[in-house]
Each structure stands twice: as C-alpha cells, then as structure tokens.
Protein backbone atom coordinates (compact mmCIF):
# COMPACT_ATOMS: atom_id res chain seq x y z
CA UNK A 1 80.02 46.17 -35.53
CA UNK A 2 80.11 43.46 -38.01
CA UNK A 3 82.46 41.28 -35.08
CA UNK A 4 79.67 41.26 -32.30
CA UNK A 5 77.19 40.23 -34.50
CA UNK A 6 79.48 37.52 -35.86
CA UNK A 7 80.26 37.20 -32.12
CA UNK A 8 76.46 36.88 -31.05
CA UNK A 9 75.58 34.80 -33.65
CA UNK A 10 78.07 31.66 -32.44
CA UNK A 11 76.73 32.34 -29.15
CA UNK A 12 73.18 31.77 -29.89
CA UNK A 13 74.39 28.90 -32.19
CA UNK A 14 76.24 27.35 -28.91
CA UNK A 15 73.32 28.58 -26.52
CA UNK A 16 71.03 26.50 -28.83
CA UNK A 17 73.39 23.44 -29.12
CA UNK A 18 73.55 22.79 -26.02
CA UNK A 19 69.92 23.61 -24.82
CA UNK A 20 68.74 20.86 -27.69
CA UNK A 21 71.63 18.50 -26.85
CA UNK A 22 70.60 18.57 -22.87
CA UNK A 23 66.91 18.46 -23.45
CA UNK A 24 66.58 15.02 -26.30
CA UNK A 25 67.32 12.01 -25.00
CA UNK A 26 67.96 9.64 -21.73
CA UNK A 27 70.61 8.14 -22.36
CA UNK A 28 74.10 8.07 -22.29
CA UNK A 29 77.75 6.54 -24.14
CA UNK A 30 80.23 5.60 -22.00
CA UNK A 31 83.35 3.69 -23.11
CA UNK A 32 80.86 2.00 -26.11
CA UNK A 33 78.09 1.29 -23.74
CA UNK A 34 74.78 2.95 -24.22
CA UNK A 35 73.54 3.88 -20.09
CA UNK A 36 70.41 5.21 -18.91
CA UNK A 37 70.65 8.99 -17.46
CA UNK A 38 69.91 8.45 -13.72
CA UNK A 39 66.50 10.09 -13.95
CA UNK A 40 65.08 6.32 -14.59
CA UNK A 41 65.71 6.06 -10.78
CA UNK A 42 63.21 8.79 -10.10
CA UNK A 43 60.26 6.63 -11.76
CA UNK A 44 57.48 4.49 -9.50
CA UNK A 45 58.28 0.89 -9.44
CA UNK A 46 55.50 -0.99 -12.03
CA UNK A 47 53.76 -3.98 -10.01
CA UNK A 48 53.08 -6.97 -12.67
CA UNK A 49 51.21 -9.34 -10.83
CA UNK A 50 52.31 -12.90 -11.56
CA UNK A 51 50.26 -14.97 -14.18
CA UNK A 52 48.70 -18.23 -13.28
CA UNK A 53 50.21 -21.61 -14.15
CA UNK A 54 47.21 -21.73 -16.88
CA UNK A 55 45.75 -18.76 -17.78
CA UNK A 56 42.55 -20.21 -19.70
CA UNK A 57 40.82 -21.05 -15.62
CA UNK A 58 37.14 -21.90 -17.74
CA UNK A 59 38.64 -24.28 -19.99
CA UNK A 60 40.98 -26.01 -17.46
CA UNK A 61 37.96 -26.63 -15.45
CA UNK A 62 36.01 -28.42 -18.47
CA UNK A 63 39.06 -30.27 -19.35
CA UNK A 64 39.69 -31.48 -15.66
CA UNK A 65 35.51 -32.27 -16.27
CA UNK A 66 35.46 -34.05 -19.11
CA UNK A 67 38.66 -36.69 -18.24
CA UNK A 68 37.15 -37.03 -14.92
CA UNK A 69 33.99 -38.64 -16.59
CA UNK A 70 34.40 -42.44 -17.40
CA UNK A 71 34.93 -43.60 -21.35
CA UNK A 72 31.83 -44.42 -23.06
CA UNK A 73 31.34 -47.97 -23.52
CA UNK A 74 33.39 -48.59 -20.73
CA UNK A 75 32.37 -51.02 -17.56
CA UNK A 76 31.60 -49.57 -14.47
CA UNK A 77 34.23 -50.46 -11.55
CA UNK A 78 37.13 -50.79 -13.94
C-alpha cells in the first residue's frame, strides 16, 4: 500500500515537472547557444515605417526660413 503511494507520488512529481518545464519559457540551449522555440515563426510580421531624414518637419521649415532671409545690415544684390 505504502509502495503505490510512494509510486504515485513520483509520478505526479514527474507529471508536474514536466507540465511546468514545457509550459515557461521560449527558448532553447543548444551547444551554449540560447535559440528561440520555433513558435516565433508563427507571429505577424511588425511594419515600422521608416523615419524621415529629420524628424522635427516644423522646425526644419523655419530654419530653411530664416537662412533664406538676407543678414541684417547687409546690401541688397550682394
């Protein structure tokens, strides 16, 4: 009596190993490298669309503004 209940025991210790060791986690070692599981593949794509050269468009445009006014004090045609 006292042998299956020993007996049971491991095998809900084992049952439970293994149900918490294959549900925590995505990754993988192999040979000292740390993998992804190949569920990443089942993911969408994420579409970053590319950044502008300068990001700040307003203050580009009163930059370009401002140096395309003449110098005070300076003569006109020069």
């Amino acid at each position: 009596m006292a042998k299956t209940s020993k007996l049971a025991a491991m095998a809900c210790v084992a049952l439970g190993g293994l149900a918490l060791s294959g549900s925590t986690g995505c990754q993988t070692q192999l040979a000292g490298m740390t993998l992804p599981s190949p569920q990443y593949l089942e993911h969408p794509p994420q579409y970053v669309p590319p950044s502008p050269p300068f990001p700040l468009t307003r203050e580009l445009a009163q930059q370009e503004e401002i140096a395309s006014r003449p110098a005070p004090g300076a003569l006109p045609g020069r």
